[in-house]
PDB file of N, CA and C in Angstrom:
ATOM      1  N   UNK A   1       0.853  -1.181   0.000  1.00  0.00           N
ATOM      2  CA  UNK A   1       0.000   0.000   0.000  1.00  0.00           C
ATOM      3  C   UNK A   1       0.892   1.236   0.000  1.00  0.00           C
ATOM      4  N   UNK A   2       0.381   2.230  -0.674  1.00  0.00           N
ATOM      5  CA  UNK A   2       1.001   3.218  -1.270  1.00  0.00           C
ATOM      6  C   UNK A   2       0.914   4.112   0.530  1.00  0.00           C
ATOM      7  N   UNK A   3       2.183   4.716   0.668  1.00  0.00           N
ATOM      8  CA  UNK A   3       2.106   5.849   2.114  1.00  0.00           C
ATOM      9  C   UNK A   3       1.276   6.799   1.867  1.00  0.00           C
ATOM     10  N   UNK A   4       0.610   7.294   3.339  1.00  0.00           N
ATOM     11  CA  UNK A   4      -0.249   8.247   3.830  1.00  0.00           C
ATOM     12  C   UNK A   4       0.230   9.397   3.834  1.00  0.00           C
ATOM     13  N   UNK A   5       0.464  10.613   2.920  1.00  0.00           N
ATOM     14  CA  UNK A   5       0.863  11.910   2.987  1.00  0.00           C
ATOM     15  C   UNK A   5      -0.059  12.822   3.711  1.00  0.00           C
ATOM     16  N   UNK A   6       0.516  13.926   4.013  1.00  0.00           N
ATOM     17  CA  UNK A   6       0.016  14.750   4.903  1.00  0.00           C
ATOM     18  C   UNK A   6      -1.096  16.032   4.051  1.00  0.00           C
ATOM     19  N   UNK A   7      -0.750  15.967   3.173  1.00  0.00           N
ATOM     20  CA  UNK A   7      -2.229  16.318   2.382  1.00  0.00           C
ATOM     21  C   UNK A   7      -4.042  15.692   1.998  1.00  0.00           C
ATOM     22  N   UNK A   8      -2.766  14.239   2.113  1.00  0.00           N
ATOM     23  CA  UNK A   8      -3.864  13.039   1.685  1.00  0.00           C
ATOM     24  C   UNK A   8      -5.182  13.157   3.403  1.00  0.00           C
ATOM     25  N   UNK A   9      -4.396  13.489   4.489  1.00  0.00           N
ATOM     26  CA  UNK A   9      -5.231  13.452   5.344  1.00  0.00           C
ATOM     27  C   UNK A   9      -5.124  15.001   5.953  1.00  0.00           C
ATOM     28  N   UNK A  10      -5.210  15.751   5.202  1.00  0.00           N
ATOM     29  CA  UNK A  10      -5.737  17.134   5.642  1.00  0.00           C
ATOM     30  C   UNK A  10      -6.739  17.209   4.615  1.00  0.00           C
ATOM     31  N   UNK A  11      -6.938  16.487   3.581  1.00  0.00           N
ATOM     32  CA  UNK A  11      -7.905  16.555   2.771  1.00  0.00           C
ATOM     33  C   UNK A  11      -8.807  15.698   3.046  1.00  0.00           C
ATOM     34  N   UNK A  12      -8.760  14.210   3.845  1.00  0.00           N
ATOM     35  CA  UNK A  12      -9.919  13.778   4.583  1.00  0.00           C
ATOM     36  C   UNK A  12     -10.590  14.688   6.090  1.00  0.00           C
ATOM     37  N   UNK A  13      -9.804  15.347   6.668  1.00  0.00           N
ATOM     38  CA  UNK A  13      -9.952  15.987   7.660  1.00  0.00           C
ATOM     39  C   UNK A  13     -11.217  16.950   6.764  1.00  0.00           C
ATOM     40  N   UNK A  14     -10.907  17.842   5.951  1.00  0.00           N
ATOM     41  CA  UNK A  14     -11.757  18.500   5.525  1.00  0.00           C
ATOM     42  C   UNK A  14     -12.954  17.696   5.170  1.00  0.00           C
ATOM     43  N   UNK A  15     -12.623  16.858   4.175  1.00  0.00           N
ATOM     44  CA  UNK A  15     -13.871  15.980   4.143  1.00  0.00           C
ATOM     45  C   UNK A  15     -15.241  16.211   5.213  1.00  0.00           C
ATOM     46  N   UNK A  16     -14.257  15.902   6.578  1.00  0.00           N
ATOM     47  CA  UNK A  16     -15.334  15.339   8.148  1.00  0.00           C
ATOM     48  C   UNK A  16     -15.365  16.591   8.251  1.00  0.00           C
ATOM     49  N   UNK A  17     -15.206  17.570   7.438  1.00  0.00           N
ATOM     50  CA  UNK A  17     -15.676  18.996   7.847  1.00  0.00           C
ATOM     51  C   UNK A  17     -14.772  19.521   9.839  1.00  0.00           C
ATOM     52  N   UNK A  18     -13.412  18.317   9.511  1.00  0.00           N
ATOM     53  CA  UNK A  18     -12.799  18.827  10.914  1.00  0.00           C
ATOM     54  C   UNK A  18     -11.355  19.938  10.467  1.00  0.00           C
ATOM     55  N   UNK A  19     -11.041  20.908  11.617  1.00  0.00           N
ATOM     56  CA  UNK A  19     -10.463  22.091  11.427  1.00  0.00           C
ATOM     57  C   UNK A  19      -9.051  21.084  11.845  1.00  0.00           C
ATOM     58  N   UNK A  20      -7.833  21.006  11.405  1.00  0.00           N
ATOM     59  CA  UNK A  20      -6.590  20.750  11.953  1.00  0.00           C
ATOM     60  C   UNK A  20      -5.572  21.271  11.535  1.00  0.00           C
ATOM     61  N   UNK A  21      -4.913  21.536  12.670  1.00  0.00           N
ATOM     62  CA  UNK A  21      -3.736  22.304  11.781  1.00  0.00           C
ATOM     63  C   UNK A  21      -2.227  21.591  11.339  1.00  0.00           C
ATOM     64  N   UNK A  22      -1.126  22.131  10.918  1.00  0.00           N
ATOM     65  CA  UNK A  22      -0.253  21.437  10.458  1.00  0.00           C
ATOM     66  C   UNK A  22       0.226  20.575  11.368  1.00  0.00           C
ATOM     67  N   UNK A  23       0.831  20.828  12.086  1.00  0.00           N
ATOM     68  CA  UNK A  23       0.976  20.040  13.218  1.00  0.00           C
ATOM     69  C   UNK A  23       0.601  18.777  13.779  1.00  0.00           C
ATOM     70  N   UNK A  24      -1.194  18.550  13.655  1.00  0.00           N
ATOM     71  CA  UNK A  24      -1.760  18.033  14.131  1.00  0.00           C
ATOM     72  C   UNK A  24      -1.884  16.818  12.894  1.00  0.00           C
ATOM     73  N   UNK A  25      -1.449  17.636  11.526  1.00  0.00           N
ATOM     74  CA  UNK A  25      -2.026  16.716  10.605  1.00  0.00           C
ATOM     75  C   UNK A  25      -0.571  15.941  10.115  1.00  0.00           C
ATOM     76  N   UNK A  26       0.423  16.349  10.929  1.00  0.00           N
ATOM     77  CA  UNK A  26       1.756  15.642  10.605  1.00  0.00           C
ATOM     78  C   UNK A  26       1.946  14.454  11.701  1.00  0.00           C
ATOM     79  N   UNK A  27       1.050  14.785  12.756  1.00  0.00           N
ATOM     80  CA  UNK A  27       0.978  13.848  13.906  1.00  0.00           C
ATOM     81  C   UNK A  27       0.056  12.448  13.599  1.00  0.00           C
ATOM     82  N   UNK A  28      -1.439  13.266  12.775  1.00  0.00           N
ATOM     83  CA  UNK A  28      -1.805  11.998  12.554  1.00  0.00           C
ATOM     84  C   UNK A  28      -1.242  11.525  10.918  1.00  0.00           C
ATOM     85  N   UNK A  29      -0.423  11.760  10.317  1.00  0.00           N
ATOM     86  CA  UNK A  29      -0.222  11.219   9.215  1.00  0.00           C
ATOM     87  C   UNK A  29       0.872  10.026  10.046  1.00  0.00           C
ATOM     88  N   UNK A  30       1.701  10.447  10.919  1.00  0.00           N
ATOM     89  CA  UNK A  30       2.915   9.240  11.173  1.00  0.00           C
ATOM     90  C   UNK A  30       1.962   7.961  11.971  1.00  0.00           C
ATOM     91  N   UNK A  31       0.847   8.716  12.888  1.00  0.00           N
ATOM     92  CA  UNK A  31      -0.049   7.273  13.155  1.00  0.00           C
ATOM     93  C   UNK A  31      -0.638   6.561  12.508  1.00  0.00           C
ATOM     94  N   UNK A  32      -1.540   7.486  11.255  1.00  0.00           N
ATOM     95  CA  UNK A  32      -2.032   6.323  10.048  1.00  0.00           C
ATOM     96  C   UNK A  32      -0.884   5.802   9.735  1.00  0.00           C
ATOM     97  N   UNK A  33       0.374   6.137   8.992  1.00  0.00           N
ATOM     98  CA  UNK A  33       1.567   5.120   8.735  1.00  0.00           C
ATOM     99  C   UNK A  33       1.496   3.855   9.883  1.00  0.00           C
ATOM    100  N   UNK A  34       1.931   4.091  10.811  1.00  0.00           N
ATOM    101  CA  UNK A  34       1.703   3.180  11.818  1.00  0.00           C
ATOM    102  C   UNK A  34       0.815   2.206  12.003  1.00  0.00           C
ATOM    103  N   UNK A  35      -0.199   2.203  11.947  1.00  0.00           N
ATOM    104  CA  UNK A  35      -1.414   1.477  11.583  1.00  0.00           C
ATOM    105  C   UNK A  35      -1.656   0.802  10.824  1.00  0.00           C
ATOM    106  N   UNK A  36      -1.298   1.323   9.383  1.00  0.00           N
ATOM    107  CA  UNK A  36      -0.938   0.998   8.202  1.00  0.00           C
ATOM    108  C   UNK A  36      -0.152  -0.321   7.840  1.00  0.00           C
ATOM    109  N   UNK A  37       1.033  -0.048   8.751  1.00  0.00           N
ATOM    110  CA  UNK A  37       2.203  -0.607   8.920  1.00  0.00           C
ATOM    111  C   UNK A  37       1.840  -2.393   9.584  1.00  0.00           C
ATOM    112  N   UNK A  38       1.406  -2.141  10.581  1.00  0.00           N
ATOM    113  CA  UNK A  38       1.134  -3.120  11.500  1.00  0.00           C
ATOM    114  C   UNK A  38      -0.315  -3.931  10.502  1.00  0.00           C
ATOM    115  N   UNK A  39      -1.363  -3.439   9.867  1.00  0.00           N
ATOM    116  CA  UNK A  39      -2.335  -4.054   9.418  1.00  0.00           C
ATOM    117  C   UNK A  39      -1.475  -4.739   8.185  1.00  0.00           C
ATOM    118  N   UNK A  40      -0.523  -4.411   7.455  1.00  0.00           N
ATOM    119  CA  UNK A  40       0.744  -4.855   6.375  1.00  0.00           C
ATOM    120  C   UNK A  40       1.393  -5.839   6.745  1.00  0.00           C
ATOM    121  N   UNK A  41       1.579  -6.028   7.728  1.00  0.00           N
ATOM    122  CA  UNK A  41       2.286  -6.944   8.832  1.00  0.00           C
ATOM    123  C   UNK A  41       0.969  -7.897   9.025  1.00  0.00           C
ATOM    124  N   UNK A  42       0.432  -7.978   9.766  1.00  0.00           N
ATOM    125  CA  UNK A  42      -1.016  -8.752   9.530  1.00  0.00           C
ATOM    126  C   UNK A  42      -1.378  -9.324   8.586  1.00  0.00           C
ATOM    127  N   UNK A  43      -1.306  -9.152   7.450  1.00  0.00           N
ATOM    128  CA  UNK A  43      -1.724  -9.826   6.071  1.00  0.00           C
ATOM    129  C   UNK A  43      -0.583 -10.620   5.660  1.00  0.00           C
ATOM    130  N   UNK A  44       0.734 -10.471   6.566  1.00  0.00           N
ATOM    131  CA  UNK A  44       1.540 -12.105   6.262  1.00  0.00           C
ATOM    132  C   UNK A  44       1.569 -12.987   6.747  1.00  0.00           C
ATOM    133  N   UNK A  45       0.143 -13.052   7.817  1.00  0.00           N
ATOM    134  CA  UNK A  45       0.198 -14.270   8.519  1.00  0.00           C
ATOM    135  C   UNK A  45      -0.660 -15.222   7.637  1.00  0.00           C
ATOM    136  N   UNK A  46      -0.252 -16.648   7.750  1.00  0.00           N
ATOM    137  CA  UNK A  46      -1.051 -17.586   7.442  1.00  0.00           C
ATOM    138  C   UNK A  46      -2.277 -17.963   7.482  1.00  0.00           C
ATOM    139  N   UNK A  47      -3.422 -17.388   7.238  1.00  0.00           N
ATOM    140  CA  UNK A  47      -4.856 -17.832   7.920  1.00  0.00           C
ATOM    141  C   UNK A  47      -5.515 -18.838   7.180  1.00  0.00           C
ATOM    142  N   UNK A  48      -5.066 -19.871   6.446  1.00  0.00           N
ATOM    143  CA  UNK A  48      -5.609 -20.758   5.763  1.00  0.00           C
ATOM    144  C   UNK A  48      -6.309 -21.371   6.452  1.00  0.00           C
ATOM    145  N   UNK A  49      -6.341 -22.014   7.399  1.00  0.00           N
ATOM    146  CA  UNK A  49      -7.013 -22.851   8.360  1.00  0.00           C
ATOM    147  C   UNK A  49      -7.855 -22.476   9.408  1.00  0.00           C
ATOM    148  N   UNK A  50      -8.372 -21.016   9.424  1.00  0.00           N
ATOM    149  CA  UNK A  50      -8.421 -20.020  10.114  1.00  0.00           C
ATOM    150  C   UNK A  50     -10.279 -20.023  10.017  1.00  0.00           C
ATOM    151  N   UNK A  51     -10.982 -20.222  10.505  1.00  0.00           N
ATOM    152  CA  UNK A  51     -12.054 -19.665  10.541  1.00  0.00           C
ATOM    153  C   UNK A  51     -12.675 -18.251  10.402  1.00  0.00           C
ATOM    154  N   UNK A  52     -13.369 -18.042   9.677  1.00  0.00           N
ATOM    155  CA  UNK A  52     -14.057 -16.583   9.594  1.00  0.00           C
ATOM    156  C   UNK A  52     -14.523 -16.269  11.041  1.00  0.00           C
ATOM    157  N   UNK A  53     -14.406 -15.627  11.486  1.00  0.00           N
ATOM    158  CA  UNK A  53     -15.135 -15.037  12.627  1.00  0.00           C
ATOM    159  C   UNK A  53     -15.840 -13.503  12.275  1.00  0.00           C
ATOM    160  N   UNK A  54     -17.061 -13.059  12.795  1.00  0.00           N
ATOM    161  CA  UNK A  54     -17.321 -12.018  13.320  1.00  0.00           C
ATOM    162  C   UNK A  54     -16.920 -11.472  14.480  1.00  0.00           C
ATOM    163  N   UNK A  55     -16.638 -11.871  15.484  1.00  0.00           N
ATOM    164  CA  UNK A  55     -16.522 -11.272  17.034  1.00  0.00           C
ATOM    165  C   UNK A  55     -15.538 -12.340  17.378  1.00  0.00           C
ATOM    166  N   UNK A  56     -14.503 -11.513  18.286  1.00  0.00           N
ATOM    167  CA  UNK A  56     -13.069 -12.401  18.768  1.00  0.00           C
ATOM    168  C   UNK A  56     -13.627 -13.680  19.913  1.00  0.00           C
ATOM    169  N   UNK A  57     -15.308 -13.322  20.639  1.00  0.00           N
ATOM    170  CA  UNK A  57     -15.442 -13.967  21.770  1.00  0.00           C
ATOM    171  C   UNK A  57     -16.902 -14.935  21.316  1.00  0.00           C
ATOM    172  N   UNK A  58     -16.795 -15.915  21.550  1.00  0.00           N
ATOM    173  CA  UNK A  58     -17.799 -16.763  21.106  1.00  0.00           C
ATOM    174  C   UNK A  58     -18.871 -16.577  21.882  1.00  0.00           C
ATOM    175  N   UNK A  59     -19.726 -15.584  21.519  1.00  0.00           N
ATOM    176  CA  UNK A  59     -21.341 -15.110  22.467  1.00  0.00           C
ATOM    177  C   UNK A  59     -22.090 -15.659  21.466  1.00  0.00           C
ATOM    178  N   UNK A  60     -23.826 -15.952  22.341  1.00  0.00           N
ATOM    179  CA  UNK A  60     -24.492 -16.477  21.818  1.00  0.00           C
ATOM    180  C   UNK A  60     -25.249 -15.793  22.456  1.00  0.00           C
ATOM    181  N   UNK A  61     -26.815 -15.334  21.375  1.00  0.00           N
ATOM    182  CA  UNK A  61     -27.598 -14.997  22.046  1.00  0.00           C
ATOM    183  C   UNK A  61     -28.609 -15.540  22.534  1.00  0.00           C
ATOM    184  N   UNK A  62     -29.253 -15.206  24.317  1.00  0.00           N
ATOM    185  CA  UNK A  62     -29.970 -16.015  25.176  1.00  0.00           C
ATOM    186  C   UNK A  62     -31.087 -14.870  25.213  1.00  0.00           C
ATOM    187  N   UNK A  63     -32.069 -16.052  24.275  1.00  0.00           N
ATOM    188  CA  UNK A  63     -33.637 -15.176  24.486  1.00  0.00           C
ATOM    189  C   UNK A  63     -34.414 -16.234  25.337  1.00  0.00           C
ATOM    190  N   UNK A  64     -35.085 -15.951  26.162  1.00  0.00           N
ATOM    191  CA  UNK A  64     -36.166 -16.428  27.090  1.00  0.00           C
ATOM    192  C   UNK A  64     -37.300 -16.613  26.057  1.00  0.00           C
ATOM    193  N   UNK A  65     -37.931 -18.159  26.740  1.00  0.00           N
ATOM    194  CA  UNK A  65     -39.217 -18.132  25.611  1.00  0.00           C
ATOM    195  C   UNK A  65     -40.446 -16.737  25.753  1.00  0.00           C
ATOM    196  N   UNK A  66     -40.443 -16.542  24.916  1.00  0.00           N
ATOM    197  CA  UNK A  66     -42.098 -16.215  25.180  1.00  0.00           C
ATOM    198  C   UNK A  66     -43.349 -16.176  25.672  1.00  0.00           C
ATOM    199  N   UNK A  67     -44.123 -16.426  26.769  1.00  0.00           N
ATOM    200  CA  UNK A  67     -44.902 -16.827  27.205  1.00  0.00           C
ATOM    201  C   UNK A  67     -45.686 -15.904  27.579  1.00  0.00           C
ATOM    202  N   UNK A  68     -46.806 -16.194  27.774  1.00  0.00           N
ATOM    203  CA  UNK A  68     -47.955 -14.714  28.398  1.00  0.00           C
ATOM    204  C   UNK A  68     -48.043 -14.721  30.101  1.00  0.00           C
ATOM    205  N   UNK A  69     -48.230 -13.873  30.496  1.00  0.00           N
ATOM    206  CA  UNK A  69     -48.158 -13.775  31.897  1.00  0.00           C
ATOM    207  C   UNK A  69     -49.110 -12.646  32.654  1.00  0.00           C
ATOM    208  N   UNK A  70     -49.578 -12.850  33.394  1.00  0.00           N
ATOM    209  CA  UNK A  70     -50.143 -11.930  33.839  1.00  0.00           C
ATOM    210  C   UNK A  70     -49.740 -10.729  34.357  1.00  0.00           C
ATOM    211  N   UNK A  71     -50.218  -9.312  34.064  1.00  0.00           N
ATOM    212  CA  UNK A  71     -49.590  -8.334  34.110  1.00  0.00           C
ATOM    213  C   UNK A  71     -50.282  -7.204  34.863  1.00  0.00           C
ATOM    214  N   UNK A  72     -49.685  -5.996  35.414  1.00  0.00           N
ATOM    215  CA  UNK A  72     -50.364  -5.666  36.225  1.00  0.00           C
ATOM    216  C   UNK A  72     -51.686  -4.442  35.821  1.00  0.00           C
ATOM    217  N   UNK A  73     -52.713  -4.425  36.149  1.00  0.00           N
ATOM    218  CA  UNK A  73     -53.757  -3.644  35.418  1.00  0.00           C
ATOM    219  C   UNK A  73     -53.438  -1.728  35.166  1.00  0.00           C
ATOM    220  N   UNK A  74     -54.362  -1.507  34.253  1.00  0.00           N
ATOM    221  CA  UNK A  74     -54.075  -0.381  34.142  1.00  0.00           C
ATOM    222  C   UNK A  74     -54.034   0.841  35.037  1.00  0.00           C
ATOM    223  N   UNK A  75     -55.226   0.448  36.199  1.00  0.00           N
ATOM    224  CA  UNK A  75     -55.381   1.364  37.239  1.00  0.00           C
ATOM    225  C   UNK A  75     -54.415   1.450  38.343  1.00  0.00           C
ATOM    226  N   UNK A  76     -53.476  -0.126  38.179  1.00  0.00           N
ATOM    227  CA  UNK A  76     -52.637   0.006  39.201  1.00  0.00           C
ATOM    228  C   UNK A  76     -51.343   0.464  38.797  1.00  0.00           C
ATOM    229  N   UNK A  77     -50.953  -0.063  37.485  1.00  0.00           N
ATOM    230  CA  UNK A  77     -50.107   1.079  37.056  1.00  0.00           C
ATOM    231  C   UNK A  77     -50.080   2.463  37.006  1.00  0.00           C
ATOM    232  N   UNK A  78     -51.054   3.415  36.815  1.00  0.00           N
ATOM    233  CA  UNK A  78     -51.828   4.788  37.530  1.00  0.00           C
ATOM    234  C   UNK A  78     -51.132   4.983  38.818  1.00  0.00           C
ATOM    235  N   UNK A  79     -51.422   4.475  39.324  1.00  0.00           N
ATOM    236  CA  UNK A  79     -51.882   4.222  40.787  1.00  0.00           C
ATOM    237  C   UNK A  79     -51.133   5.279  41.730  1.00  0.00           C
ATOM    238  N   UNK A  80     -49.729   5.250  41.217  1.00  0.00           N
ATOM    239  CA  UNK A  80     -48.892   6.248  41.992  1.00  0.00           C
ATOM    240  C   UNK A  80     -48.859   7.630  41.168  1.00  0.00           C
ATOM    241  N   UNK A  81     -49.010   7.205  39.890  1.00  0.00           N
ATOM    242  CA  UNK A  81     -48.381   8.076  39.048  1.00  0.00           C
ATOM    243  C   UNK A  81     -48.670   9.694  39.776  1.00  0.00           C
ATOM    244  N   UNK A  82     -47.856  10.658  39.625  1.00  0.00           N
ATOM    245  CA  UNK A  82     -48.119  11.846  40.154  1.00  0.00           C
ATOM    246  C   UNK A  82     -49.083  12.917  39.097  1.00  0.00           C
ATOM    247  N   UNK A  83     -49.312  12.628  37.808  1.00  0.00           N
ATOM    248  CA  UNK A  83     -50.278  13.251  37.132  1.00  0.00           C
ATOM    249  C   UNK A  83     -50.639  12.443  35.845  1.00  0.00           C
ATOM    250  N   UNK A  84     -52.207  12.163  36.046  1.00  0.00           N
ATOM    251  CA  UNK A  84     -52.781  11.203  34.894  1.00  0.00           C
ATOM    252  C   UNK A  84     -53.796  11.630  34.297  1.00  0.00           C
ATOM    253  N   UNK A  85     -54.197  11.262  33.119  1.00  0.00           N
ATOM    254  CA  UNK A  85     -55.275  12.124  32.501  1.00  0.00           C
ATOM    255  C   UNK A  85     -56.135  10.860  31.369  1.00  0.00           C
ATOM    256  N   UNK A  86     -57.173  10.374  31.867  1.00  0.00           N
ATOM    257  CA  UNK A  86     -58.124   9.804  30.762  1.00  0.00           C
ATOM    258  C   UNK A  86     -57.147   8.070  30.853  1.00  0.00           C
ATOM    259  N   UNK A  87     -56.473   7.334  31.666  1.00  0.00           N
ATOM    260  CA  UNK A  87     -55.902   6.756  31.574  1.00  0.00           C
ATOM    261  C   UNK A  87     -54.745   6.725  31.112  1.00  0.00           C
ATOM    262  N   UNK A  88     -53.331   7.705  30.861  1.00  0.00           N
ATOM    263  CA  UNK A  88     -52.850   7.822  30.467  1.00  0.00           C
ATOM    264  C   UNK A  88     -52.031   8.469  31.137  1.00  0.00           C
ATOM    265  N   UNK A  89     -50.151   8.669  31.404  1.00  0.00           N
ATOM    266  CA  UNK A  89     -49.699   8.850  32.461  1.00  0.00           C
ATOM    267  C   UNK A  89     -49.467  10.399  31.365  1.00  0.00           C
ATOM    268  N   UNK A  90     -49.326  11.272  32.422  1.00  0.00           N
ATOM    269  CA  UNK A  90     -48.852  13.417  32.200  1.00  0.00           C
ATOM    270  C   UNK A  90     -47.946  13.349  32.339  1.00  0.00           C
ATOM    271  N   UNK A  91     -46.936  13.791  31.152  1.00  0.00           N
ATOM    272  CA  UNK A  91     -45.642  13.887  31.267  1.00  0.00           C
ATOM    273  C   UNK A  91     -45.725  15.784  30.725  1.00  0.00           C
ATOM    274  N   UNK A  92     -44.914  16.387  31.391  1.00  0.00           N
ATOM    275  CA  UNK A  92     -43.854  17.731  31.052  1.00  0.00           C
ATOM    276  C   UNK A  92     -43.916  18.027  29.402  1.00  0.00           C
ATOM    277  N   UNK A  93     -44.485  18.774  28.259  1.00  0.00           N
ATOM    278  CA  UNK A  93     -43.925  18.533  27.250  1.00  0.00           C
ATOM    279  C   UNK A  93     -42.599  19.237  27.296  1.00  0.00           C
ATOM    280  N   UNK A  94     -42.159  17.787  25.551  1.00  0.00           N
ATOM    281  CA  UNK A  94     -40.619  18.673  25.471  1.00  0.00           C
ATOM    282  C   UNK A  94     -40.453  18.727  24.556  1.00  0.00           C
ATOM    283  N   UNK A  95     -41.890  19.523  23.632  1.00  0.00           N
ATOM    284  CA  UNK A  95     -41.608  20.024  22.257  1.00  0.00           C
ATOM    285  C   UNK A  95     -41.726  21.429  22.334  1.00  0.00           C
ATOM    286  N   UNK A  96     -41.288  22.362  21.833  1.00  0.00           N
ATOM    287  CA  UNK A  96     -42.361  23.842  21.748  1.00  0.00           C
ATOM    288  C   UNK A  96     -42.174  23.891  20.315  1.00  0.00           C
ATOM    289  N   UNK A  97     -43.091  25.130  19.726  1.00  0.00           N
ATOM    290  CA  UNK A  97     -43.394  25.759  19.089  1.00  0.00           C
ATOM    291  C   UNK A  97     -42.638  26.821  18.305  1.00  0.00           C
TER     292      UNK A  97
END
């Protein structure tokens, strides 16, 4: 892979519409190299035998069945509420106009 010049990423910086200055963009040009470098390094390892993975940790996801259950009624959900109207709990709006 061809090196990361310091234009090449003051001109993505602009892209993200971010402000950087020289300095900053000579700092991150030697870390993309770096990065660069090491992912270059990575692609000479052997992975023939290698399984595809998505995620480094073997999770599985645990859903509980489904089942219906009895739940608690509407009036008692109310019940505390500090302002209700027509069955329905009063919240603060937080739109205006």
């Amino acid at each position: 892979m061809e090196n990361i010049s310091k234009e090449q990423v003051k001109h993505v910086a602009d892209l993200a519409r971010l402000a950087i200055t020289d300095e900053e963009a000579e700092k991150l040009t030697a870390e993309l190299r770096s990065i660069i470098k090491y992912a270059e390094e990575l692609n000479e390892l052997d992975t023939t035998d290698i399984e595809p993975t998505t995620h480094v940790l073997n999770l599985v996801n645990v859903m509980r069945k489904d089942e219906p259950k009895e739940w608690i009624t509407q009036d008692e959900a109310l019940k505390n509420a500090p302002d209700k109207d027509n069955g329905h709990f009063r919240v603060p709006s937080i739109l205006s106009e």
